[in-house]
Each structure stands twice: as C-alpha cells, then as structure tokens.
C-alpha atoms as a PDB file:
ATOM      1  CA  UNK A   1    -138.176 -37.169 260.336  1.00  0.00           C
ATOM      2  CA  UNK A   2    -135.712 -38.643 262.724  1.00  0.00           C
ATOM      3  CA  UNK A   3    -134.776 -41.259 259.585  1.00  0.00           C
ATOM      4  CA  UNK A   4    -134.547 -38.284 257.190  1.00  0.00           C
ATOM      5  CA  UNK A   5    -132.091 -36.899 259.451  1.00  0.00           C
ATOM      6  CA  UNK A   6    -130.181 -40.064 260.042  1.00  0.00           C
ATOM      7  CA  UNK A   7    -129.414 -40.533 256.530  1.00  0.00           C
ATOM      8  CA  UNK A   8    -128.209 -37.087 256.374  1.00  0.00           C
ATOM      9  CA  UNK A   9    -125.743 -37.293 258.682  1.00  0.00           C
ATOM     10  CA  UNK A  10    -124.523 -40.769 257.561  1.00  0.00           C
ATOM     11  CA  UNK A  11    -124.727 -39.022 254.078  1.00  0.00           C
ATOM     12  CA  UNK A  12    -126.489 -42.466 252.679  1.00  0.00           C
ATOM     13  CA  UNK A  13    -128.233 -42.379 249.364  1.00  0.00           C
ATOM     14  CA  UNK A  14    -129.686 -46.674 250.199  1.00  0.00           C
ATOM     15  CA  UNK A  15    -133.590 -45.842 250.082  1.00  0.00           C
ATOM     16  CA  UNK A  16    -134.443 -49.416 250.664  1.00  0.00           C
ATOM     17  CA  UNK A  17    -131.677 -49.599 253.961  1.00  0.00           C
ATOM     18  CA  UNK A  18    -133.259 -46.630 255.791  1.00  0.00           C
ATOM     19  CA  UNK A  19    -136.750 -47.291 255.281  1.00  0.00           C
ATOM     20  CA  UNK A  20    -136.187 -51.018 256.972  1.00  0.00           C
ATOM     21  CA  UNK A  21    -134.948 -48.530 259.849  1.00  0.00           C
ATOM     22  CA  UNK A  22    -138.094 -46.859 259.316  1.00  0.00           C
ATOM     23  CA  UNK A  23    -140.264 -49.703 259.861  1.00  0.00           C
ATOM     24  CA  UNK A  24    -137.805 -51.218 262.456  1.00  0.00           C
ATOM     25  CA  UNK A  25    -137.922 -48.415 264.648  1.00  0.00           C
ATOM     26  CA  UNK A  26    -142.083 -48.456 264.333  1.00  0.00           C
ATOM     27  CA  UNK A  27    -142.184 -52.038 265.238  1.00  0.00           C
ATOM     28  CA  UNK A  28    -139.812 -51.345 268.638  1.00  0.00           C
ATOM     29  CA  UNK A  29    -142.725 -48.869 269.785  1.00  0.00           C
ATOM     30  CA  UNK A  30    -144.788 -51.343 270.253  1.00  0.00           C
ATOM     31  CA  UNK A  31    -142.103 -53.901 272.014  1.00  0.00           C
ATOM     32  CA  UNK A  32    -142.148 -50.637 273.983  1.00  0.00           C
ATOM     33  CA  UNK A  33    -145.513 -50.709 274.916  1.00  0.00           C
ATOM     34  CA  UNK A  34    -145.382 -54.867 275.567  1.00  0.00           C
ATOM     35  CA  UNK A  35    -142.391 -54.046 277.731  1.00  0.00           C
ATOM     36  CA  UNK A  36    -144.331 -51.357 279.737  1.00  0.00           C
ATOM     37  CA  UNK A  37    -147.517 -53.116 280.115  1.00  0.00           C
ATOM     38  CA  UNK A  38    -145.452 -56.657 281.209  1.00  0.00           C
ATOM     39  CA  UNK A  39    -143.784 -55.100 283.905  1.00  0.00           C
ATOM     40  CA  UNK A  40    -147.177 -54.476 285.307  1.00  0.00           C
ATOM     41  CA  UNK A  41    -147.907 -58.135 285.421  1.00  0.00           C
ATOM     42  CA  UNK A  42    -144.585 -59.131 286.504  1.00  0.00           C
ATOM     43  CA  UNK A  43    -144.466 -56.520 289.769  1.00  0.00           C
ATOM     44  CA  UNK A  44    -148.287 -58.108 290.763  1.00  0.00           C
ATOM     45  CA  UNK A  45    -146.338 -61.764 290.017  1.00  0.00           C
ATOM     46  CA  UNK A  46    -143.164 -61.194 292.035  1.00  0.00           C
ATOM     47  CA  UNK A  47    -145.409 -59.230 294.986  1.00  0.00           C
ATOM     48  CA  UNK A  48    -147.273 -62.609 294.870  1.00  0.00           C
ATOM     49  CA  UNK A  49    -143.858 -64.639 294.907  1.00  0.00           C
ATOM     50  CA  UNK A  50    -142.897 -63.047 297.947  1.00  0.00           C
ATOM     51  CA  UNK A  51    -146.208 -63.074 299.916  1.00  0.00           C
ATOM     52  CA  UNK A  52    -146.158 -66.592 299.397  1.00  0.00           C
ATOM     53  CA  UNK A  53    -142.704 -66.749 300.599  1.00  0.00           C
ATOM     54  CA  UNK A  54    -143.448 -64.843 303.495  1.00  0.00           C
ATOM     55  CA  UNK A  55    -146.524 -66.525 304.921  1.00  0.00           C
ATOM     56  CA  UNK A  56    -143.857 -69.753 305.057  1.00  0.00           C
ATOM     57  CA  UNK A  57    -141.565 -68.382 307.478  1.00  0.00           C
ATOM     58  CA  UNK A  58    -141.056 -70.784 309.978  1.00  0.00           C
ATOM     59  CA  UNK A  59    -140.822 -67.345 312.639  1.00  0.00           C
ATOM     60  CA  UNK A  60    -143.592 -65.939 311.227  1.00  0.00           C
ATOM     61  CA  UNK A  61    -145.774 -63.078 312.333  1.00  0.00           C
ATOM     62  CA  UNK A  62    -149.677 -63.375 312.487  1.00  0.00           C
ATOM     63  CA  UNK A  63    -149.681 -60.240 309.799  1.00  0.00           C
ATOM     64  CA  UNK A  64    -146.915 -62.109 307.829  1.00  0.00           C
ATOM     65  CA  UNK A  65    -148.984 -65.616 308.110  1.00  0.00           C
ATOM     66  CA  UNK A  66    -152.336 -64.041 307.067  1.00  0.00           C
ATOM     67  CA  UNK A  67    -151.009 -60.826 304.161  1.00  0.00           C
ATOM     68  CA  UNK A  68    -153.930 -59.002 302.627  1.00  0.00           C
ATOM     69  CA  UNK A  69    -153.708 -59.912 298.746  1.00  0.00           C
ATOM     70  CA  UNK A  70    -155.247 -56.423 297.691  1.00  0.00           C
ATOM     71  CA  UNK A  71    -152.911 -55.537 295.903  1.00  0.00           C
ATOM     72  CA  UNK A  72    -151.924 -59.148 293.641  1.00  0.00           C
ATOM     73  CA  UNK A  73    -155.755 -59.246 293.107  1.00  0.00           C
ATOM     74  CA  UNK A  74    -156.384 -56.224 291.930  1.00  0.00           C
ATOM     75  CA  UNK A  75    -158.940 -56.767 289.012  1.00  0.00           C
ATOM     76  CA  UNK A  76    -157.441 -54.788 286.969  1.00  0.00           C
ATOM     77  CA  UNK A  77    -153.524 -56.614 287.269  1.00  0.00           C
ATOM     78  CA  UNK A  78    -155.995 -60.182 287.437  1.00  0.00           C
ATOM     79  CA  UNK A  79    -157.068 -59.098 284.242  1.00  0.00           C
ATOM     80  CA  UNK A  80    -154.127 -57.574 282.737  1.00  0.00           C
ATOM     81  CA  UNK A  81    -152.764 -60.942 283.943  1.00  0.00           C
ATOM     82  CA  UNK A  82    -154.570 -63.477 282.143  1.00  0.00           C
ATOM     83  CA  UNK A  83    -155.032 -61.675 279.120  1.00  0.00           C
ATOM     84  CA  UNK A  84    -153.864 -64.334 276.667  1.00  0.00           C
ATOM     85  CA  UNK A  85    -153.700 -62.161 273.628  1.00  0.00           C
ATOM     86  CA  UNK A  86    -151.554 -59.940 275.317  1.00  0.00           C
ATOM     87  CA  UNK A  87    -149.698 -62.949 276.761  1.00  0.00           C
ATOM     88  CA  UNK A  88    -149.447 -64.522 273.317  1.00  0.00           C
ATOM     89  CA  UNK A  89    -148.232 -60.938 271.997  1.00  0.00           C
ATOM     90  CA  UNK A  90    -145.338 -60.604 274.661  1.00  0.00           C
ATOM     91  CA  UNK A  91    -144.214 -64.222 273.859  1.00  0.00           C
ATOM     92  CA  UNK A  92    -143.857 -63.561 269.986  1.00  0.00           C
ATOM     93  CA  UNK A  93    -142.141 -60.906 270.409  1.00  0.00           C
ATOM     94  CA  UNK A  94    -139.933 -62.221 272.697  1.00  0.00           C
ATOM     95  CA  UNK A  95    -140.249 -59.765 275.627  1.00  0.00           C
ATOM     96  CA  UNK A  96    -138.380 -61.114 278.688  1.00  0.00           C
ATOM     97  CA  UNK A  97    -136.740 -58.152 279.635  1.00  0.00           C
ATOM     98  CA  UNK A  98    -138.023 -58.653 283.206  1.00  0.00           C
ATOM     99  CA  UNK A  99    -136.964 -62.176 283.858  1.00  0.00           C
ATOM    100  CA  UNK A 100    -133.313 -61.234 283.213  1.00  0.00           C
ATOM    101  CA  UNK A 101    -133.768 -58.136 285.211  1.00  0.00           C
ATOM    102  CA  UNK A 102    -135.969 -58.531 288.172  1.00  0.00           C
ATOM    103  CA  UNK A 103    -134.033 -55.897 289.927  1.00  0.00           C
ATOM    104  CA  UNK A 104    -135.680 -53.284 288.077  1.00  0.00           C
ATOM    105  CA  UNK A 105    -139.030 -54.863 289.223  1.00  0.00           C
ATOM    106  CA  UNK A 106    -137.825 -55.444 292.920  1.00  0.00           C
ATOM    107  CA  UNK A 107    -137.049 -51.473 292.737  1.00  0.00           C
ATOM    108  CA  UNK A 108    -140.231 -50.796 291.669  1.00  0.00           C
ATOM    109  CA  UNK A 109    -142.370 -52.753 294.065  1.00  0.00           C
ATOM    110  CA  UNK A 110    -140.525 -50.970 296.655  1.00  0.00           C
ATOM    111  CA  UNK A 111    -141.216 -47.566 294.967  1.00  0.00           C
ATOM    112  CA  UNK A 112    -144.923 -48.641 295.213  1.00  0.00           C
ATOM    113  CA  UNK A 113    -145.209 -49.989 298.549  1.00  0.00           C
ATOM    114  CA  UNK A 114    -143.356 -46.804 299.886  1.00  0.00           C
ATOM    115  CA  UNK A 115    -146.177 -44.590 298.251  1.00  0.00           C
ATOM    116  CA  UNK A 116    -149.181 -42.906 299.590  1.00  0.00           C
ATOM    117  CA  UNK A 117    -151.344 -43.868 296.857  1.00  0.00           C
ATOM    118  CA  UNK A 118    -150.462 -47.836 297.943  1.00  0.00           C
ATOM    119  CA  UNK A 119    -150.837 -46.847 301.373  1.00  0.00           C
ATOM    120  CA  UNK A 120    -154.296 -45.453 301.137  1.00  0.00           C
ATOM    121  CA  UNK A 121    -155.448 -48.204 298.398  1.00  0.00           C
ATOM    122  CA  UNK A 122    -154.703 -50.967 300.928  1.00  0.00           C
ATOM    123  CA  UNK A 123    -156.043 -49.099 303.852  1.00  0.00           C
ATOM    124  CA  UNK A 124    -159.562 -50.405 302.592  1.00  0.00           C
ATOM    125  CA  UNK A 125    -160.719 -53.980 302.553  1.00  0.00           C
ATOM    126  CA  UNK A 126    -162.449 -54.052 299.024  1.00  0.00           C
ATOM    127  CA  UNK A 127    -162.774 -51.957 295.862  1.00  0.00           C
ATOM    128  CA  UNK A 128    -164.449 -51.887 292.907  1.00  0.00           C
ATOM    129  CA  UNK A 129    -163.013 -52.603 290.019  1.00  0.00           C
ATOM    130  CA  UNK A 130    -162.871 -49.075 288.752  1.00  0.00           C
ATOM    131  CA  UNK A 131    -161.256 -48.296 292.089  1.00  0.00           C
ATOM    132  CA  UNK A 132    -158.730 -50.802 291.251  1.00  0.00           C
ATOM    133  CA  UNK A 133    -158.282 -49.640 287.629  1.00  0.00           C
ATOM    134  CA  UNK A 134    -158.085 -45.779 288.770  1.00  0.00           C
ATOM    135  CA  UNK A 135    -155.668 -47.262 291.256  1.00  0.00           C
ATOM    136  CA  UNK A 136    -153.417 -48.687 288.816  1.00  0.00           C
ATOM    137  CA  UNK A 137    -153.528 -45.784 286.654  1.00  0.00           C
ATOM    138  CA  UNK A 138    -152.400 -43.226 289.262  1.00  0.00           C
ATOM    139  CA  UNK A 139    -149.469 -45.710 290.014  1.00  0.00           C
ATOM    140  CA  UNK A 140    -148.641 -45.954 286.601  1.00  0.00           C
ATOM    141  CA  UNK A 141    -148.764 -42.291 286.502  1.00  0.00           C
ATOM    142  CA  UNK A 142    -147.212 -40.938 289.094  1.00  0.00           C
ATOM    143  CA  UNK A 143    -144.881 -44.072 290.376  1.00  0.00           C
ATOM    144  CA  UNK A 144    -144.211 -46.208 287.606  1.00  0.00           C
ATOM    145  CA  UNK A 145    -143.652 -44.602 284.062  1.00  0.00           C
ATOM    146  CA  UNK A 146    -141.449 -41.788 285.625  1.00  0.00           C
ATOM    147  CA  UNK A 147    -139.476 -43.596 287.600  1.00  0.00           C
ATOM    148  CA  UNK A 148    -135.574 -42.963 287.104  1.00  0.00           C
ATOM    149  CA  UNK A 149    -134.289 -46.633 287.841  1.00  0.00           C
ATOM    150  CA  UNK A 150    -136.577 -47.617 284.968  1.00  0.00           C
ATOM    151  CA  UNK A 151    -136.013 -44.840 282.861  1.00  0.00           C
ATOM    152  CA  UNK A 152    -132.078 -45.653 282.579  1.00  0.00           C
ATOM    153  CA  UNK A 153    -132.571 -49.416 281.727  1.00  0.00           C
ATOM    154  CA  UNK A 154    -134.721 -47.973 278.563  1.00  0.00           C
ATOM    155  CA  UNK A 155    -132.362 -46.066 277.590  1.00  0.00           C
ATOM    156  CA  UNK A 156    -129.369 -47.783 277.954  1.00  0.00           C
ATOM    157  CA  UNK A 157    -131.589 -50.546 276.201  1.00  0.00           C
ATOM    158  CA  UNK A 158    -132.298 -49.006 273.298  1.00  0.00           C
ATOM    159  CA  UNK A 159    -131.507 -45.406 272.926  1.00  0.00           C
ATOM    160  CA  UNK A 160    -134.525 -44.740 270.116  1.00  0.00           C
ATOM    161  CA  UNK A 161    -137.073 -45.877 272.704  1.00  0.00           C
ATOM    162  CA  UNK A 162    -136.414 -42.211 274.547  1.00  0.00           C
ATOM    163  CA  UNK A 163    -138.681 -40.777 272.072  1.00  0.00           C
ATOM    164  CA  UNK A 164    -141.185 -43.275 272.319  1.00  0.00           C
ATOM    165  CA  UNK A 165    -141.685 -43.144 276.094  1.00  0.00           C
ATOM    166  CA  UNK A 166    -143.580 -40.009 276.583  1.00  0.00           C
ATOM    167  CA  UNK A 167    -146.000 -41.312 273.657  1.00  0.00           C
ATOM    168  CA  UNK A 168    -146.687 -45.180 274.689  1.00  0.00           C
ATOM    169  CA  UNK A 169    -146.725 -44.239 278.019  1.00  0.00           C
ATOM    170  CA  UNK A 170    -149.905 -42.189 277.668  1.00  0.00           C
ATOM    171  CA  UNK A 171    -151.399 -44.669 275.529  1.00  0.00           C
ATOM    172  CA  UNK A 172    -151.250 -47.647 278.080  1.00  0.00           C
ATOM    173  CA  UNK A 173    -152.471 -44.751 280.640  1.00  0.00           C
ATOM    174  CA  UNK A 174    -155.878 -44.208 278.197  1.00  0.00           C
ATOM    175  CA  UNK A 175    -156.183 -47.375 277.537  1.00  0.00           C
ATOM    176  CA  UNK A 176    -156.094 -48.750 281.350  1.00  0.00           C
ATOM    177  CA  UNK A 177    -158.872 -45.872 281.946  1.00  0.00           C
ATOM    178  CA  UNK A 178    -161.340 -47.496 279.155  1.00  0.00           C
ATOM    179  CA  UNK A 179    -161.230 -50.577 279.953  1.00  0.00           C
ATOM    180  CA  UNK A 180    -164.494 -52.281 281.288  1.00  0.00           C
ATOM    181  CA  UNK A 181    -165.426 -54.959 284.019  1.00  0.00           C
ATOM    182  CA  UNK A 182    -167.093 -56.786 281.377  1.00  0.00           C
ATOM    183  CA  UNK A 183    -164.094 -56.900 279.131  1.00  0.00           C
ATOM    184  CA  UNK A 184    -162.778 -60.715 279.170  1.00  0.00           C
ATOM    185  CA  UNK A 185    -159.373 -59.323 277.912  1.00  0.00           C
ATOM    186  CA  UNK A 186    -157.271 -56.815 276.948  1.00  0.00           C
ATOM    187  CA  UNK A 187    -156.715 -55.819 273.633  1.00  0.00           C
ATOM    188  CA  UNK A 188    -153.579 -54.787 272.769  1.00  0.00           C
ATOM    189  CA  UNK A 189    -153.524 -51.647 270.608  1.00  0.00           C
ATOM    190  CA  UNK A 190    -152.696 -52.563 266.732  1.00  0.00           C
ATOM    191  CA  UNK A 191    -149.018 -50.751 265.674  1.00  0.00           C
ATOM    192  CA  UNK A 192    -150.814 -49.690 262.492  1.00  0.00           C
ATOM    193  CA  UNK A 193    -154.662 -48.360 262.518  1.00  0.00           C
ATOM    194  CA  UNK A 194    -154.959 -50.167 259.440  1.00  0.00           C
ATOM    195  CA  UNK A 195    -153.125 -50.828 256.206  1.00  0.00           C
ATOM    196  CA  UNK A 196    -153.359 -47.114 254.537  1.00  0.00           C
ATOM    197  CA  UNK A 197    -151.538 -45.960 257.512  1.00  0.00           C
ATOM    198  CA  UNK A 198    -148.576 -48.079 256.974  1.00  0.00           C
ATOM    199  CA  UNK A 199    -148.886 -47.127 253.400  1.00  0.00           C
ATOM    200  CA  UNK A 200    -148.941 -43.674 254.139  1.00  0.00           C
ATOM    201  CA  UNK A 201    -145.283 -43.615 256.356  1.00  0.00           C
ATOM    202  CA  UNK A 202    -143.849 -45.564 253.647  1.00  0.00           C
ATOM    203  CA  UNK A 203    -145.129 -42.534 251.106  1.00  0.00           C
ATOM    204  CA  UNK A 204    -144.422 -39.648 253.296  1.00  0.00           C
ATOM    205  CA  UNK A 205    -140.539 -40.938 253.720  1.00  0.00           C
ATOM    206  CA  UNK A 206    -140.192 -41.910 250.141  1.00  0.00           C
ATOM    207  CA  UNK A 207    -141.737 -38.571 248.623  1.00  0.00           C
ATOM    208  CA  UNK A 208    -139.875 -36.114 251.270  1.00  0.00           C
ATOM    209  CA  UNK A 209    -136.298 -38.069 250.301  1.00  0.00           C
ATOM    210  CA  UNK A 210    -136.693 -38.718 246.732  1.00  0.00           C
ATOM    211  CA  UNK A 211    -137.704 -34.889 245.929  1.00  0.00           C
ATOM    212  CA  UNK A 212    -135.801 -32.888 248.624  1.00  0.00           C
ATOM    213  CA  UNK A 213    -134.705 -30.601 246.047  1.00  0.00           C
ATOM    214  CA  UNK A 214    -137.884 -30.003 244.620  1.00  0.00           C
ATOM    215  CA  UNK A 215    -138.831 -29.090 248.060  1.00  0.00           C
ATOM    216  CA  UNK A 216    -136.583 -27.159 249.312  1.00  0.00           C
ATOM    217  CA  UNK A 217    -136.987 -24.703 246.552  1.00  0.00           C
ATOM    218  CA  UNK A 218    -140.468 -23.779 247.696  1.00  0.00           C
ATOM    219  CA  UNK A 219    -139.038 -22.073 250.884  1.00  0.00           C
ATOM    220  CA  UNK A 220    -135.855 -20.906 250.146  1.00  0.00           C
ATOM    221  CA  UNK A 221    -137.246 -17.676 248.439  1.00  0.00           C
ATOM    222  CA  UNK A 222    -139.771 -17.365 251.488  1.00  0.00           C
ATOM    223  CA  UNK A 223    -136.586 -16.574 254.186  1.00  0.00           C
ATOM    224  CA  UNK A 224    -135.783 -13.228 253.211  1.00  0.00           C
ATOM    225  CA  UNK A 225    -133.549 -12.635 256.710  1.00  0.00           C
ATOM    226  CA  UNK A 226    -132.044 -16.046 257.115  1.00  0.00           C
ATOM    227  CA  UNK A 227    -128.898 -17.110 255.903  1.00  0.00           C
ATOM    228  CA  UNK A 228    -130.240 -21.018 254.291  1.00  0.00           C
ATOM    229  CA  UNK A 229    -127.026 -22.220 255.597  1.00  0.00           C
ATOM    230  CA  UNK A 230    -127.770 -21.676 259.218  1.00  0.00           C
ATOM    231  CA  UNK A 231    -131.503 -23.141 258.824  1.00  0.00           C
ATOM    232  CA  UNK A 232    -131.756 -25.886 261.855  1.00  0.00           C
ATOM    233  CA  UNK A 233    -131.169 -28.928 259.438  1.00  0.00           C
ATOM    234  CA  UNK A 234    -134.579 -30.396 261.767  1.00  0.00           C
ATOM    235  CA  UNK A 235    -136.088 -27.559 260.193  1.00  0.00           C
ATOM    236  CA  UNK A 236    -135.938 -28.005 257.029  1.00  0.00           C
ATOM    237  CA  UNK A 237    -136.601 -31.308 256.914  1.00  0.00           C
ATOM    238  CA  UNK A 238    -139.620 -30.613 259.153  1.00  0.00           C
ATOM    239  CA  UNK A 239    -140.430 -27.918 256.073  1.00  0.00           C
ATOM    240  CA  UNK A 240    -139.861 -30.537 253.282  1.00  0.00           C
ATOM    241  CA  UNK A 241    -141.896 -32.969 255.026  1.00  0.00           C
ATOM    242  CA  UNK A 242    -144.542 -30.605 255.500  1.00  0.00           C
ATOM    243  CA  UNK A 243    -144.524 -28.857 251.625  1.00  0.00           C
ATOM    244  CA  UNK A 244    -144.792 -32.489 250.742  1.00  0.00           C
ATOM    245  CA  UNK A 245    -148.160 -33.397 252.469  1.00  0.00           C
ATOM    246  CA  UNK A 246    -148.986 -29.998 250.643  1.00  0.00           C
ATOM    247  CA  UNK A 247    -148.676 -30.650 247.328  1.00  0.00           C
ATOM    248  CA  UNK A 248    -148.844 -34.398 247.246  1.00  0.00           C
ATOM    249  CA  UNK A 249    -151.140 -35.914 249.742  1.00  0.00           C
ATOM    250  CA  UNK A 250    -154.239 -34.221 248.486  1.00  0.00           C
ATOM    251  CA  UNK A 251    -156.089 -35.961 251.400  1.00  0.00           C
ATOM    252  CA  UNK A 252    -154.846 -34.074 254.401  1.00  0.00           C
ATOM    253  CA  UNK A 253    -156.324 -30.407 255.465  1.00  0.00           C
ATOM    254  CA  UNK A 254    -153.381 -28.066 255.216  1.00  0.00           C
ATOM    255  CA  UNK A 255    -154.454 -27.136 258.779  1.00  0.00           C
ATOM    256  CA  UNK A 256    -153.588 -31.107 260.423  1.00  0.00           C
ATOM    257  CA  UNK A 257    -150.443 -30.530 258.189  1.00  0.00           C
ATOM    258  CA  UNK A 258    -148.904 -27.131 259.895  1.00  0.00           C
ATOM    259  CA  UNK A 259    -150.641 -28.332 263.673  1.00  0.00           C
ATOM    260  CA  UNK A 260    -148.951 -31.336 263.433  1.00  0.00           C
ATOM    261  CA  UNK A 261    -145.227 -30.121 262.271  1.00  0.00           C
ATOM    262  CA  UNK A 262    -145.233 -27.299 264.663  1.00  0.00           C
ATOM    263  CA  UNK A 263    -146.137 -30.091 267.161  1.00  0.00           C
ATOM    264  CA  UNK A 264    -142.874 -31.424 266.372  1.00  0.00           C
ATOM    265  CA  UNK A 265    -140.738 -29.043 265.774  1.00  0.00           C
ATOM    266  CA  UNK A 266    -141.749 -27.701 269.757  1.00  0.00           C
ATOM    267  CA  UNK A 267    -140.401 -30.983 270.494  1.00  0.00           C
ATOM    268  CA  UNK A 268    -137.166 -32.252 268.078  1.00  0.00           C
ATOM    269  CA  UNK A 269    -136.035 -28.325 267.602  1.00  0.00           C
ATOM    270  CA  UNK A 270    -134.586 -24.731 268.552  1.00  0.00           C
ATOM    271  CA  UNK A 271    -137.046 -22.948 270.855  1.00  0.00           C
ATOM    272  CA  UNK A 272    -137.931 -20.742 267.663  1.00  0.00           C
ATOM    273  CA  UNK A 273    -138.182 -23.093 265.111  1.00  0.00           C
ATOM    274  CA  UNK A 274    -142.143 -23.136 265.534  1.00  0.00           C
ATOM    275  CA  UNK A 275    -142.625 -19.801 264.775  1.00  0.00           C
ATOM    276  CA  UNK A 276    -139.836 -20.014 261.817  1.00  0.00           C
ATOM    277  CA  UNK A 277    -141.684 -23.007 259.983  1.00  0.00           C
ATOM    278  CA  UNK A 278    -145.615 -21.494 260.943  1.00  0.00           C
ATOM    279  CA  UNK A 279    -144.384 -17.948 259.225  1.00  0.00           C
ATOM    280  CA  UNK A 280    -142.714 -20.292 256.209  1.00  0.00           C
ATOM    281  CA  UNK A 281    -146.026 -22.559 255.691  1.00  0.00           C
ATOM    282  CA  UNK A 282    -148.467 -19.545 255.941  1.00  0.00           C
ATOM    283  CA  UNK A 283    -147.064 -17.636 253.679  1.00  0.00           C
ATOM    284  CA  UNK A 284    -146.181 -20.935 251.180  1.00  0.00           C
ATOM    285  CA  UNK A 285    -149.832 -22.010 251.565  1.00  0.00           C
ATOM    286  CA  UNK A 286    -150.936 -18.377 250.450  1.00  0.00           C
ATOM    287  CA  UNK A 287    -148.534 -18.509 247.663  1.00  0.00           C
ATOM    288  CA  UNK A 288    -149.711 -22.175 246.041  1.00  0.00           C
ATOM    289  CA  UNK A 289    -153.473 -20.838 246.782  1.00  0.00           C
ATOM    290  CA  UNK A 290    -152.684 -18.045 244.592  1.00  0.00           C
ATOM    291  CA  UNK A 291    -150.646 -20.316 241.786  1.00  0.00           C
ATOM    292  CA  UNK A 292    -153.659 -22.553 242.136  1.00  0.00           C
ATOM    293  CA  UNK A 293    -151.063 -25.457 243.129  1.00  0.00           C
ATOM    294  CA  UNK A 294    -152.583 -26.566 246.465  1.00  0.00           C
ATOM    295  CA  UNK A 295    -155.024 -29.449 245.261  1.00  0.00           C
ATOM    296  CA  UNK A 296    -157.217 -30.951 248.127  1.00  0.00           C
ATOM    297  CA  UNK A 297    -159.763 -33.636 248.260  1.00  0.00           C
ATOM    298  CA  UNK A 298    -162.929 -33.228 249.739  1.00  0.00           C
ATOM    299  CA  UNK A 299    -164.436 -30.461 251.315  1.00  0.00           C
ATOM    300  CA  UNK A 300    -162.986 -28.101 254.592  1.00  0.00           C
ATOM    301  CA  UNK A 301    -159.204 -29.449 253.070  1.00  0.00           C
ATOM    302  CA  UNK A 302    -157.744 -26.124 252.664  1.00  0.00           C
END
C-alpha cells in the first residue's frame, strides 16, 4: 500500500524501481527487529562494563566492591547473549547502531535502573528463569520499546521504520514469552514464512498497479454520494488492493480480505474510511456473487 502510494505521488510508471523499494523496505523490518533485540544485549553488556568498572575503584564501597550481577545474568539476556545465530544475523547485516551510539543505551540503563519493575526484580536473590524472562518482557514493555529517547533515534534513522515499530515490537515481546529454558538459542524469526509468501507481495503489488483501472471501475458505480474526486487516495488504493485479492487470488476467504483492509485503513486513513471501504466491499462482494465472478478455492472461501 504505502509503495502504491509512493509511486503515486512521485507519479512513476518504473514497476521494476518501486518493487526493489518494496522488498527494500521488507528487508529493513527485520534490521528493525535485529536492532531492537541487540540493544537488549548491549544494555546487559555495558551494565556489565560498568560493574566491572566500579568494583575497581580504588575508594570503593563494600556494595560497590561486591555488586549483585542479577541483572547481567539474567538467563534470559545470558541467553539472548550467546545466541550465535542471532549474533551471526546482527553481524551480516551489519547492525552496529549501538556501538556508535551508546548514549542511547546509557539512557536506557538509567531508565531501567530508575524503575520499579528493576527495583523489585533485584530486591530478590534468585529467580527462575521464567521470572527472568517475564522480567525482561515487562521491561521491554513498559520501559524499553516506548521509550522517547529511543523512539527519536528510529525515526530520525530511518523514517519508514515508524510503521514498523508498533509491529516488531510485539513480535520480539511474543517471542521472549515462548521461549524455553531448554532452548540452546534463539531463533530469530524468518522475514518471509516461506517462499509463497514472498511470492505473494510481489503478486499483490504487481496485480493492484498493473490493473488499477480495471479496478477502480468495480467501485466507482458503488459510491452513489461521494464525489470520486474527494475519495482518500489511501482509500482507494486500500479498495483496489482489496477487489484484487477478490477476483484474482482465488486462495484467500473474502472474509481475511475485508478484516484485514479495514485493519489498515483504521490505521493509514480518515477516521471513516473503515466504514466507507466495509459498505464498498459488501456490497461489491454481493454484486460478483450475483455475476458469478467471485471464484474461490476450497471450501468456507466465500
């Protein structure tokens, strides 16, 4: 959608440009997702750093001599940690955001420390290690991932990764709650589910641009009281998108198809928009039922 839209307002025609934006925009998700999950491991390294540090003062206290390492061994960060296919992931895809900005980190383990959560995790001498891993996932939560400082640096980073946030945050947060003892490491979650599903938002972008007319003629006629001109142009492309998993993905239930654009446009459009498109797509699906143009694979499609 949000490539549809680009090449509409940079009026571009280059099918073959736009969908390497496509793909290049898929692929910084998941340096996204490496970035979020290394700045974990990097605030239970530089916590380490300085406890280290500390218990060399040459003044220093008993406390500061003898600091409890709850936190840096958590089992969860120990794990997270020495993970080498994640390791080996982060390193290939050259994510060192961290190392040139340790500030961000420094700000963070300060936002940590300062919490309650912190405060009542290191007020006990052991844990489990779902303790720990609930731990970390309540200070991911409610500390980390919404944290302002961090927040910024994203988006001054790389201004596409503001969409991506709410989604790769949640994934990290399910995937730190399924994680076992007996895991050895953790897996990072594949950008693709498998080959069909790259296929599939290669087909989806090519069949929405290269028959937008075609499209668009199968809801014109079904918007009586509004002017097409004024149509939210994230509407209609949310509408073309949509009429085109219709009519020419006959493998998706016409039921995933409206959830999952009304899903959107509550999120990319006009506070109306849902109820615009869901009046559009019930009365389009009605319409191609009738025409005997809505053909679905497999039973429960329609």
């Amino acid at each position: 959608m949000q490539t549809i839209y680009a090449m509409h307002q940079h009026q571009s025609d280059n099918l073959e440009k736009e969908e390497k934006f496509l793909f290049a925009s898929i692929e910084s998700m998941q340096d996204l997702y490496l970035l979020m999950l290394s700045a974990l491991i990097e605030i239970q390294s530089k916590e380490e750093e300085y406890l280290d540090l500390v218990s060399k003062k040459h003044l220093a206290t008993k406390e500061e001599k003898n600091p409890s390492s709850k936190f840096t061994q958590n089992k969860f960060l120990q794990l997270l940690k020495n993970s080498e296919s994640l390791l080996d992931k982060i390193d290939a895809r050259k994510i060192n955001n961290w190392k040139q900005n340790d500030d961000i980190i420094l700000f963070l383990i300060d936002a940590v420390k300062e919490s309650q959560l912190y405060i009542d995790y290191m007020s006990k001498s052991k844990s489990t290690f779902d303790e720990d891993k609930f731990f970390i996932a309540d200070l991911f939560t409610q500390i980390i991932a919404p944290n302002e400082k961090l927040y910024e640096y994203l988006e001054e980073y790389k201004l596409t990764w503001l969409d991506d946030v709410p989604l790769v945050n949640t994934m990290i947060l399910k995937q730190i709650k399924q994680v076992k003892e007996t895991q050895e490491e953790f897996k990072v979650t594949k950008l693709y589910k498998d080959e069909d599903d790259k296929d599939y938002a290669k087909a989806l972008f090519r069949k929405t641009v290269l028959n937008e007319v075609e499209l668009s003629k199968q809801y014109i006629d079904k918007t009586p009281n509004w002017d097409t001109e004024r149509i939210a142009e994230i509407d209609t492309i949310i509408l073309k998108m949509a009429i085109c998993e219709f009519l020419k993905f006959p493998s998706i239930p016409v039921k995933v198809t409206i959830n999952e654009y009304l899903e959107i446009a509550k999120e990319y459009s006009t506070p109306k928009s849902s109820i615009f498109i869901n009046g559009i797509l019930d009365n389009l699906v009605k319409d191609l039922k009738t025409e005997d143009k809505l053909v679905k694979t497999g039973r429960g499609l329609l």
